[in-house]
Protein backbone atom coordinates (compact mmCIF):
# COMPACT_ATOMS: atom_id res chain seq x y z
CA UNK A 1 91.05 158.91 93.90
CA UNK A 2 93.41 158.04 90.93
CA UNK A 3 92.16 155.26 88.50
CA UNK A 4 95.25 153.64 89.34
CA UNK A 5 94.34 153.93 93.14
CA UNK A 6 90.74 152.59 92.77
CA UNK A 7 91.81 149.44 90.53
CA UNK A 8 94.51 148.74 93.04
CA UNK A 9 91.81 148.66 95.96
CA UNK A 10 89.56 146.46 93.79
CA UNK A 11 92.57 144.01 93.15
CA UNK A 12 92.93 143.95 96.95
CA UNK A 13 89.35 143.51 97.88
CA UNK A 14 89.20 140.17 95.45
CA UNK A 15 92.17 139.02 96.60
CA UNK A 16 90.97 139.12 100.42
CA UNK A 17 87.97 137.85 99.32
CA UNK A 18 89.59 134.41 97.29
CA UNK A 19 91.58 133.74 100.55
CA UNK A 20 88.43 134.18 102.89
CA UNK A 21 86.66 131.81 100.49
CA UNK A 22 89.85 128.97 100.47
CA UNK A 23 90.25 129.27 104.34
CA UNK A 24 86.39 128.20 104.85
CA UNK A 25 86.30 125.79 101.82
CA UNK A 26 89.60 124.03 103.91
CA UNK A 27 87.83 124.14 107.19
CA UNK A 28 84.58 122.47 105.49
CA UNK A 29 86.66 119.77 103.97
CA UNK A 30 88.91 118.63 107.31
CA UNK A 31 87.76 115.85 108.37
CA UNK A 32 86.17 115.26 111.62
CA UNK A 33 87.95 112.10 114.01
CA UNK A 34 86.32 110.49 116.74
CA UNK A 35 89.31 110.30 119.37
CA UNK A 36 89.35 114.00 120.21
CA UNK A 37 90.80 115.37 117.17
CA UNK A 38 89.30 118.39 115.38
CA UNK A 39 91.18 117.09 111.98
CA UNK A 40 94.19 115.06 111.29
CA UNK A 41 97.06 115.94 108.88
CA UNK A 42 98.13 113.08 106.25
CA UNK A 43 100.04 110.50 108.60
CA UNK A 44 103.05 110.86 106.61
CA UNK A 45 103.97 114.39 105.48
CA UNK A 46 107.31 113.05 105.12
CA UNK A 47 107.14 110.40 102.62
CA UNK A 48 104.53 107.07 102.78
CA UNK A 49 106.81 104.44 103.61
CA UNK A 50 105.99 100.84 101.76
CA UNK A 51 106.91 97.75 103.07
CA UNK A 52 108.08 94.65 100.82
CA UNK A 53 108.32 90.74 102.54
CA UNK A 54 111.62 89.02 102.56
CA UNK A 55 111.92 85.53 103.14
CA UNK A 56 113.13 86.42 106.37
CA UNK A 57 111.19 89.39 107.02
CA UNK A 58 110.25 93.32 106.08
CA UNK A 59 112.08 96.04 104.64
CA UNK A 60 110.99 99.10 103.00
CA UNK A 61 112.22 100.93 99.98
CA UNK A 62 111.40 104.36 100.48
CA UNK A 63 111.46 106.99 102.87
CA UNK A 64 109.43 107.03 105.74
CA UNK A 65 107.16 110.29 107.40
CA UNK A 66 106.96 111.92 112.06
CA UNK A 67 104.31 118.31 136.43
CA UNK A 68 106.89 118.03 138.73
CA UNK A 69 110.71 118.17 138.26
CA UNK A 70 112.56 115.51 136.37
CA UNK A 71 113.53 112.09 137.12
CA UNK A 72 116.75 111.71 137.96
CA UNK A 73 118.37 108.22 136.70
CA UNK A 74 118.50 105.26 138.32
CA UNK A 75 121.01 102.49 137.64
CA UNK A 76 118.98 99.14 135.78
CA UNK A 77 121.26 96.44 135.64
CA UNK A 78 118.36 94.58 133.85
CA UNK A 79 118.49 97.24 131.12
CA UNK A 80 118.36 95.85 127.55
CA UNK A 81 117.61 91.96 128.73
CA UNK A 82 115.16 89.78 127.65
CA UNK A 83 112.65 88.85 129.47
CA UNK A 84 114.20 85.69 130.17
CA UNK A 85 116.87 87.01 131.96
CA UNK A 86 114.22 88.76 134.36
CA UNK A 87 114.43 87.73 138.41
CA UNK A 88 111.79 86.13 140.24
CA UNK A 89 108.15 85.94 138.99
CA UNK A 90 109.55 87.82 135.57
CA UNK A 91 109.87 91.03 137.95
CA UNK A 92 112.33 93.59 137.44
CA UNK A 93 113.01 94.20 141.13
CA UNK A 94 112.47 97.76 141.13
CA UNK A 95 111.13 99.52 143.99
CA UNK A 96 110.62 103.14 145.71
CA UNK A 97 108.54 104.47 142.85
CA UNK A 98 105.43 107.14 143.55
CA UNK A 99 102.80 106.07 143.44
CA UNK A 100 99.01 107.18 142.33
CA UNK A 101 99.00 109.99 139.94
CA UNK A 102 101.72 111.79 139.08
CA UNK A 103 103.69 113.97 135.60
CA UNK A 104 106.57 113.99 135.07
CA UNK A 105 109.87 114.11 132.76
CA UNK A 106 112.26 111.07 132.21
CA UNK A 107 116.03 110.85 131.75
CA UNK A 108 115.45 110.90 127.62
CA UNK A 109 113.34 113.93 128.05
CA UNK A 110 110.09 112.51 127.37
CA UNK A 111 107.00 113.74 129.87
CA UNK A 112 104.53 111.09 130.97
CA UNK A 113 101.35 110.67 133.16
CA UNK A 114 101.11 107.46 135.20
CA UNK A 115 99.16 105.86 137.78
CA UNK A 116 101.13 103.27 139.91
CA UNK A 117 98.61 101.25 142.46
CA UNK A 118 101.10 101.25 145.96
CA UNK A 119 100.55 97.68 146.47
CA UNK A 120 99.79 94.85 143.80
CA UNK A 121 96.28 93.41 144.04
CA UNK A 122 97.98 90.13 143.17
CA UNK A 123 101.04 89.79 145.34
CA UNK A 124 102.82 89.40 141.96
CA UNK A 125 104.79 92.15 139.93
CA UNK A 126 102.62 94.26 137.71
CA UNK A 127 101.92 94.57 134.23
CA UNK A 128 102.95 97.57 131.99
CA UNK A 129 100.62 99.58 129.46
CA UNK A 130 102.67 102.42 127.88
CA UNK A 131 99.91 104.49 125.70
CA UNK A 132 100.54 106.99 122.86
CA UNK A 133 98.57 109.50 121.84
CA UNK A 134 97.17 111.04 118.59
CA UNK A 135 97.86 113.88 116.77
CA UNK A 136 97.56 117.18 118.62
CA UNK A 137 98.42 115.23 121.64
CA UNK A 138 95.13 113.81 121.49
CA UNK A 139 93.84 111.96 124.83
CA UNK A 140 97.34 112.10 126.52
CA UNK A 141 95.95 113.84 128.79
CA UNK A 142 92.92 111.23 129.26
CA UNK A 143 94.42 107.82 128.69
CA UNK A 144 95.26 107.48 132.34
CA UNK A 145 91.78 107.87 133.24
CA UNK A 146 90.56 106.30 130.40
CA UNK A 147 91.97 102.90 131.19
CA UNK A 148 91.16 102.46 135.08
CA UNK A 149 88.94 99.41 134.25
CA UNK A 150 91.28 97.09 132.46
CA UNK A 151 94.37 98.46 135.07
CA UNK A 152 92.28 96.88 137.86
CA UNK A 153 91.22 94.18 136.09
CA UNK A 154 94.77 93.23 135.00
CA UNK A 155 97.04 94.41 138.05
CA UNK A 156 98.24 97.01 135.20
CA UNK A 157 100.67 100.37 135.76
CA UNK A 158 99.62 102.51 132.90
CA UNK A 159 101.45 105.49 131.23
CA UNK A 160 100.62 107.63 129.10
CA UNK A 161 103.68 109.68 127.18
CA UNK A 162 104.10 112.46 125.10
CA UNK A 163 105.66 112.64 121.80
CA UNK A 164 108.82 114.53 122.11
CA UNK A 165 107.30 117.42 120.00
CA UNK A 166 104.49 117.75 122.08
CA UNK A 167 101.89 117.18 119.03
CA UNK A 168 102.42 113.71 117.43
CA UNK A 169 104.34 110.76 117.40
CA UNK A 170 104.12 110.36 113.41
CA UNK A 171 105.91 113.31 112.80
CA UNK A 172 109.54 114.79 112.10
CA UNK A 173 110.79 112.08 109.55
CA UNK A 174 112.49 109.10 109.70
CA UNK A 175 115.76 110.07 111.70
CA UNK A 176 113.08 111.88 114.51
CA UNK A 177 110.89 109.50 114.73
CA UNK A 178 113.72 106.79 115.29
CA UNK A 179 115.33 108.41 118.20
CA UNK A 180 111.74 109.30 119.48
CA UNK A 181 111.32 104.78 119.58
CA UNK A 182 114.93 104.96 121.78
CA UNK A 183 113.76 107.79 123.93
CA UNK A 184 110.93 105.83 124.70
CA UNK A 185 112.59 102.41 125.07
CA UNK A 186 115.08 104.40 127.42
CA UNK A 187 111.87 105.70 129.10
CA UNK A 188 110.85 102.31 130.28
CA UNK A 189 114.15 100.81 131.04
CA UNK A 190 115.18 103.51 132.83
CA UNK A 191 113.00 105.21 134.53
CA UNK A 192 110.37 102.63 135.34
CA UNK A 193 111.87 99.14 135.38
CA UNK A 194 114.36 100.68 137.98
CA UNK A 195 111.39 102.15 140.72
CA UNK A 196 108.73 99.79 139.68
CA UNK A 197 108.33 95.66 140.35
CA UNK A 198 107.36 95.19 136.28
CA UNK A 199 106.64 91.68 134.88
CA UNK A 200 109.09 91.78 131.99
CA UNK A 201 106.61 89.19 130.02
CA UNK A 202 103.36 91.80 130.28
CA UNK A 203 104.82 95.03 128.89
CA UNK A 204 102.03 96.31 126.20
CA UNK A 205 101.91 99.17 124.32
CA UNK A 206 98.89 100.78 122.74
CA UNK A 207 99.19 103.83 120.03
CA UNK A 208 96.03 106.06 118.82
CA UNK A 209 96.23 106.91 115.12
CA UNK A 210 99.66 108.90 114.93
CA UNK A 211 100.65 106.93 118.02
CA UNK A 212 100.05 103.68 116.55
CA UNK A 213 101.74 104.84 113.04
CA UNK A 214 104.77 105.86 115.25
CA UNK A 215 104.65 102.38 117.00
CA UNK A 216 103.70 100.41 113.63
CA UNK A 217 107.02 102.31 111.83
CA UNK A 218 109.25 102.71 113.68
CA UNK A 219 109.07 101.22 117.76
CA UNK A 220 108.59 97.37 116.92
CA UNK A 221 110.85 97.35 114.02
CA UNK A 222 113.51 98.59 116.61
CA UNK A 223 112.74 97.67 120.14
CA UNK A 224 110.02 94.54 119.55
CA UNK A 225 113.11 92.44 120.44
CA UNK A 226 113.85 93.64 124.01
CA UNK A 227 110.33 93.20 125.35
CA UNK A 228 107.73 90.09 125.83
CA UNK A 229 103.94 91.19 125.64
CA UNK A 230 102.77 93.20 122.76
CA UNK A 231 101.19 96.35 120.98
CA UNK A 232 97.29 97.68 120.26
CA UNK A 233 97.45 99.52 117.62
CA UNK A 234 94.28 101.44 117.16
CA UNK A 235 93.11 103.48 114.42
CA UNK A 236 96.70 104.05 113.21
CA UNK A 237 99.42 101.80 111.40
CA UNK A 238 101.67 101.06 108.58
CA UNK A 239 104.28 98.87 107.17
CA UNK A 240 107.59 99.20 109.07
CA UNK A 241 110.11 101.52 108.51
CA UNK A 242 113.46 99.68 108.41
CA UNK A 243 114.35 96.19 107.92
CA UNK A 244 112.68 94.37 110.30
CA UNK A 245 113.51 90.21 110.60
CA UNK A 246 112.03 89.25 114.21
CA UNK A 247 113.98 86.39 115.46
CA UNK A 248 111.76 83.24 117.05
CA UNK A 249 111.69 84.46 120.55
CA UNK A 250 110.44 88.02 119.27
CA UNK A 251 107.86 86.35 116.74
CA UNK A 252 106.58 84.51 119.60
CA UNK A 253 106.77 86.30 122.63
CA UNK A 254 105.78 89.59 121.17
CA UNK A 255 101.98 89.62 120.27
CA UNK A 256 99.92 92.54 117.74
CA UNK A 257 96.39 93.87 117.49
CA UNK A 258 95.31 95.94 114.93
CA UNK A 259 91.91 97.78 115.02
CA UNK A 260 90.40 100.09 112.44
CA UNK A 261 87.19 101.01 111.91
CA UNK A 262 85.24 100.63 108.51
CA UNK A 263 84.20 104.75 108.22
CA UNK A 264 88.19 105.55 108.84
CA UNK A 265 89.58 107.74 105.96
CA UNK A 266 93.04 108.73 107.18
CA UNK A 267 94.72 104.96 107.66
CA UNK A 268 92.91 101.98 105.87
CA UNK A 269 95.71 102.29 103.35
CA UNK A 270 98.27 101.57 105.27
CA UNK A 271 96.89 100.15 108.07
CA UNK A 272 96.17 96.84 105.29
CA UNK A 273 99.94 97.39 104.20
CA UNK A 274 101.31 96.74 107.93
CA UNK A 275 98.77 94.09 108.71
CA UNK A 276 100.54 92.09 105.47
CA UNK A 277 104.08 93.20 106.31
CA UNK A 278 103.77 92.00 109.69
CA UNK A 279 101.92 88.73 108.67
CA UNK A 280 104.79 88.34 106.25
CA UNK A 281 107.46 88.61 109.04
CA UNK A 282 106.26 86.19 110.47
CA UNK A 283 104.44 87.74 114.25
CA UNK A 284 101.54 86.82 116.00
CA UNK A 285 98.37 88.91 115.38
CA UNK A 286 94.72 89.78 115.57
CA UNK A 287 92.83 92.41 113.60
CA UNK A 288 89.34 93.76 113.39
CA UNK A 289 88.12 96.61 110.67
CA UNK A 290 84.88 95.50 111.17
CA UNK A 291 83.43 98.42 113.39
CA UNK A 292 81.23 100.82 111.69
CA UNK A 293 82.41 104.26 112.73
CA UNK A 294 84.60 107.04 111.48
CA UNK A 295 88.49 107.43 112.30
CA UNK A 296 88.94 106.60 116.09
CA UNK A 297 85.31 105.99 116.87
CA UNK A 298 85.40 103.40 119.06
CA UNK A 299 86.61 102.13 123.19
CA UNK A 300 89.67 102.23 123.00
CA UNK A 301 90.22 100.74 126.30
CA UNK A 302 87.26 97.52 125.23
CA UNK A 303 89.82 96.69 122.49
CA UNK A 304 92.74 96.25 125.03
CA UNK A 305 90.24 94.29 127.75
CA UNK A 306 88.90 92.03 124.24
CA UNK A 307 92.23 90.93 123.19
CA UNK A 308 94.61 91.43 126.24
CA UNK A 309 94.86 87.49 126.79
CA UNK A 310 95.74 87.21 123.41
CA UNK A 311 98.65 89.47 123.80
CA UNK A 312 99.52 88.25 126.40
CA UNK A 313 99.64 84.99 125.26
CA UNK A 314 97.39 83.69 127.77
């Protein structure tokens, strides 16, 4: 072997060596999450977006982060109405859904789990809880399961969707992540208002870290207006993402919970920022960081059942 030849395997040999030794040091410093996560990425590889108060509201200065065969559409002439315009008992009507378990994909493209009960235990049209996952598409395919109890308990349909890139809802930037809030609004006007008998006034959403970042953002700065109930966001949230000045109807027929734990590392940041926007604007909310715990490490579904009346407005 030349001297040339033996330095250049040396060279080689350190150099697989340094990357062996940065891969491990990486893996030893991700972070472990307690809602089925191995590790999380930053919440906003885009760009952390920072809210400001108006006197007549939020805005935010810089740019933000990101089966079975499909369901064909159905005509809702309800579509994009208030609550208040709603028919009898707040119901949308709807009717010849599936029920019990089914996947599928809507008319925006978005796949979903559900779980719709084939008569109401109440006589009276049911509630809605639409639930987002976390990054990785963490528990979307549990959250169905996972929130049986407070279903039964609250004559519930529950949902659970997944983010149009099949990871996380956080994720894409600001232009993705604001057609990923109209896919989903299109999701549940029309494709489950239409086939389902919905109380317009108990439609709740719930997001899990990147889910509730996603909802936090980008959702309830743009669709808070057209429904009457309210969001959990748990273990993920931040200041919105676009102007956002709720009207009175909105402020007071569209309820927030926020819930972080006190071990979190990934969100406290910004889940403080969107607890002050939001206060700012003017909505109703609730929040507890008072959990010991690391990121996600708590019942997701006992945070919904604690401050569902609350939401609700009950």
């Amino acid at each position: 072997m030349r001297i040339s030849d033996a330095t250049d395997t040396n060279r080689s040999m350190f150099e697989a060596r340094a990357l062996v030794a940065a891969f491990v040091a990486t893996v030893a410093l991700a972070p472990t999450v307690g809602c089925g996560d191995a590790s999380e990425p930053d919440p906003f590889p885009q760009g952390t977006p920072t809210a400001t108060a108006t006197s007549t509201g939020t805005s935010t200065a810089t740019t933000p982060p990101g089966g079975d065969a499909s369901v064909p559409p159905v005509a809702n002439p309800d579509a994009g109405k208030p609550a208040a315009d709603a028919g009898p008992n707040n119901g949308t009507g709807g009717s010849g859904g599936p029920t019990g378990f089914r996947e599928a994909t809507g008319t925006s493209g978005l796949r979903f789990q559900m779980d719709a009960p084939a008569i109401s235990a109440t006589g009276k049209p049911f509630g809605l809880l639409v639930l987002l996952h976390g990054s990785t598409a963490s528990n979307y395919a549990n959250f169905v399961g996972l929130m049986k109890d407070v279903a039964a308990s609250h004559n519930l349909i529950r949902v659970s969707v997944l983010a149009p890139n099949g990871q996380g809802w956080n994720e894409g930037g600001n232009q993705a992540q604001a057609q990923a809030a109209d896919k989903l609004h299109q999701l549940v006007q029309q494709d489950l208002f239409p086939r389902y008998d919905i109380d317009k006034t108990k439609v709740m959403f719930s997001g899990q870290s990147s889910g509730g970042g996603f909802l936090s953002t980008h959702f309830v700065p743009l669709h808070a207006k057209d429904y009457r109930g309210g969001v959990f966001l748990q273990c993920g949230a931040a200041p919105p993402a676009s102007a956002f000045a709720p009207d009175a109807a909105t402020k007071a027929g569209f309820r927030m919970h926020f819930e972080i734990t006190t071990g979190d590392t990934i969100w406290p940041q910004f889940y403080q920022q969107s607890v002050t926007a939001y206060t700012n604007a003017g909505m109703m909310l609730t929040k507890d960081a008072s959990k010991p715990g690391g990121h996600c490490q708590f019942d997701q579904q006992k945070v919904i059942q604690d401050h569902i009346a609350f939401v609700l407005g009950q």
